[in-house]
C-alpha atoms as a PDB file:
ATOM      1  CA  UNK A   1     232.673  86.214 173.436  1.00  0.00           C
ATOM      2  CA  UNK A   2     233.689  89.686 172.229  1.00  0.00           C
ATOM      3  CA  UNK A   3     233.496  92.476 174.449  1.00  0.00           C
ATOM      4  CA  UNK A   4     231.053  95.008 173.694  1.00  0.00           C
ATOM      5  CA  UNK A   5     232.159  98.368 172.086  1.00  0.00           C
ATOM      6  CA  UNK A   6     230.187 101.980 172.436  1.00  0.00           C
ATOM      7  CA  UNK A   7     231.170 105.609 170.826  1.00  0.00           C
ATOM      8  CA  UNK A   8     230.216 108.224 173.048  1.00  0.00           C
ATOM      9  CA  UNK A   9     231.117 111.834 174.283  1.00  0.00           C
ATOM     10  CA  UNK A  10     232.649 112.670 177.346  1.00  0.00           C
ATOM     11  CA  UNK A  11     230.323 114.773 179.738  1.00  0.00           C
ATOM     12  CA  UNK A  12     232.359 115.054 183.040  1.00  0.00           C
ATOM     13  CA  UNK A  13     235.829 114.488 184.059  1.00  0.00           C
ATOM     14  CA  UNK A  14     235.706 115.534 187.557  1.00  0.00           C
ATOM     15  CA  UNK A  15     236.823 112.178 189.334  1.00  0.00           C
ATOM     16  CA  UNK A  16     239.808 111.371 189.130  1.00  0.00           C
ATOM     17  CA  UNK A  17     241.088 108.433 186.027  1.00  0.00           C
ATOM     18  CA  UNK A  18     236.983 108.039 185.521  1.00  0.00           C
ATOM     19  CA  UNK A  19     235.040 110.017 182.546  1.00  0.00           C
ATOM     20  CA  UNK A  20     231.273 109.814 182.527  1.00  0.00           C
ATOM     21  CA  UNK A  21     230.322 108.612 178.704  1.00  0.00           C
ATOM     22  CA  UNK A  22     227.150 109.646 177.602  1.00  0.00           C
ATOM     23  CA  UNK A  23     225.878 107.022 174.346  1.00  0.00           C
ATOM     24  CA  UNK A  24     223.216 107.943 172.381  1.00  0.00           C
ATOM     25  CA  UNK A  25     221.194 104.977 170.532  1.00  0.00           C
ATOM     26  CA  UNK A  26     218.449 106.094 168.068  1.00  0.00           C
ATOM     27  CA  UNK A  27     215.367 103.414 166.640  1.00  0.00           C
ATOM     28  CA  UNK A  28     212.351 103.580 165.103  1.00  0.00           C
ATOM     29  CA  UNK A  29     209.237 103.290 167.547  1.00  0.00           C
ATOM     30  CA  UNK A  30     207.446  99.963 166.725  1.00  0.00           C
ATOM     31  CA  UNK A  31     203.856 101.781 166.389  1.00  0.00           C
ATOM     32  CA  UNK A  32     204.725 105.337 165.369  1.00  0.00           C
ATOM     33  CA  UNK A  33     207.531 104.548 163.344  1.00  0.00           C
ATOM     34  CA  UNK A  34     209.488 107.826 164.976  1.00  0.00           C
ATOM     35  CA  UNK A  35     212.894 107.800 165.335  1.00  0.00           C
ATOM     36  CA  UNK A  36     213.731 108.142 168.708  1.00  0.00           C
ATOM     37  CA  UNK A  37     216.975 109.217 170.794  1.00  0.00           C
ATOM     38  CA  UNK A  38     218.013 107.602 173.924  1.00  0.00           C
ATOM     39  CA  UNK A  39     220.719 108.197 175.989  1.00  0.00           C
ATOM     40  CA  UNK A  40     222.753 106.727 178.856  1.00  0.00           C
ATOM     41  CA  UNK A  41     225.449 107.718 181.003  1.00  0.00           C
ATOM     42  CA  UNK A  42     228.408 104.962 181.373  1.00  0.00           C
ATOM     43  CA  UNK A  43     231.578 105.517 183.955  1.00  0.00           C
ATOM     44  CA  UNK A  44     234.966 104.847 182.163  1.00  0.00           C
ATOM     45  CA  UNK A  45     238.469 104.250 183.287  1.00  0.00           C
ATOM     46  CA  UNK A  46     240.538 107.025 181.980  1.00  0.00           C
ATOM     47  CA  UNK A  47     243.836 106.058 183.318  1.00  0.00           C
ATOM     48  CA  UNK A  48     245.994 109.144 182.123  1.00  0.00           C
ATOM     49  CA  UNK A  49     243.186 111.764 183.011  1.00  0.00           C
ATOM     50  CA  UNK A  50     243.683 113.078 178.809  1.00  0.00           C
ATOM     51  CA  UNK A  51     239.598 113.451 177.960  1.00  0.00           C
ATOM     52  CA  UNK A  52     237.691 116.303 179.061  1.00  0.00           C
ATOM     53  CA  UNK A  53     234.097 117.139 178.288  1.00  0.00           C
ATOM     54  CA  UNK A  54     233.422 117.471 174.297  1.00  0.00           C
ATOM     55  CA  UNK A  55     236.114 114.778 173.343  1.00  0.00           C
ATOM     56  CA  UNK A  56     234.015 111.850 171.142  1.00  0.00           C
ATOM     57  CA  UNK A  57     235.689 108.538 172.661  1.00  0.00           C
ATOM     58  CA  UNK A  58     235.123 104.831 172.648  1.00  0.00           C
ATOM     59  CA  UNK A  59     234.506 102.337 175.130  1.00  0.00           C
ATOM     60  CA  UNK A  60     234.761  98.933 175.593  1.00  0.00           C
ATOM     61  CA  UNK A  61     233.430  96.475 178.778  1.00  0.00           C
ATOM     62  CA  UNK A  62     235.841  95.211 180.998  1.00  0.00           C
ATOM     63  CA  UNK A  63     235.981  93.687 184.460  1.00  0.00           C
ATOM     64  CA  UNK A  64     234.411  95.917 187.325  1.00  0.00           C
ATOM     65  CA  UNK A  65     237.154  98.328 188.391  1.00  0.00           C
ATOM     66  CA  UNK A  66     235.154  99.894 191.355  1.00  0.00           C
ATOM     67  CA  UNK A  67     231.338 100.328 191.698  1.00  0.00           C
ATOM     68  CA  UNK A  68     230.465 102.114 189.162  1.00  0.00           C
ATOM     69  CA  UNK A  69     232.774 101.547 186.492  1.00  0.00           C
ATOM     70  CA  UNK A  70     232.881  98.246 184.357  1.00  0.00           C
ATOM     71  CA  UNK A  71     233.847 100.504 181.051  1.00  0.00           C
ATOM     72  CA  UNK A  72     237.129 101.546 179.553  1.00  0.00           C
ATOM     73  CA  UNK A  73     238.217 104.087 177.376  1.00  0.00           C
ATOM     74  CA  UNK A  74     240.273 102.797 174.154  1.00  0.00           C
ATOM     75  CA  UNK A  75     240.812 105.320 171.883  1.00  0.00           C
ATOM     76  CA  UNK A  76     239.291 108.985 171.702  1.00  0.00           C
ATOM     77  CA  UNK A  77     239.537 111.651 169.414  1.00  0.00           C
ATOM     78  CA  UNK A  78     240.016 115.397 171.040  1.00  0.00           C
ATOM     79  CA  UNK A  79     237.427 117.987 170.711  1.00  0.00           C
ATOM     80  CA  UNK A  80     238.945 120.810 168.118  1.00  0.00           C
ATOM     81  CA  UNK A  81     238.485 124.495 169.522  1.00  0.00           C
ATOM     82  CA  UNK A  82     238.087 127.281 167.079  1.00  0.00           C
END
């Protein structure tokens, strides 16, 4: 089976070779027919420490590294400053 694959952005680098992902997912309410946002927080492995808050990066599932984290980051794409 194919492991699962999110795009999210970084929120927090503060631990060290884990970001904290936060995904947004938007659908249509089944009686309004709103859109609606909804978003969750997933722990990655960031093994080099290179994302910091802002940077848009993607995740796929993997085994459980530690207690929190059964994500890792693939590929990322850094946050341009003007």
């Amino acid at each position: 089976m194919p492991k699962r694959t999110l795009q999210g952005v970084v929120v927090s680098d503060k631990q060290n070779k884990t970001v904290v992902v936060r995904v947004d997912r938007r659908f249509t309410h089944p009686i309004y027919k709103k859109t609606i946002r909804r978003s969750k927080n997933f722990h990655a492995h960031d093994e080099n420490n290179e994302y910091a808050p802002g940077d848009v990066v993607w995740i796929q599932e993997s085994k459980p590294i530690s207690k929190l984290k059964r994500w890792v980051v693939t590929q990322g794409e850094k946050k341009t400053t003007a």
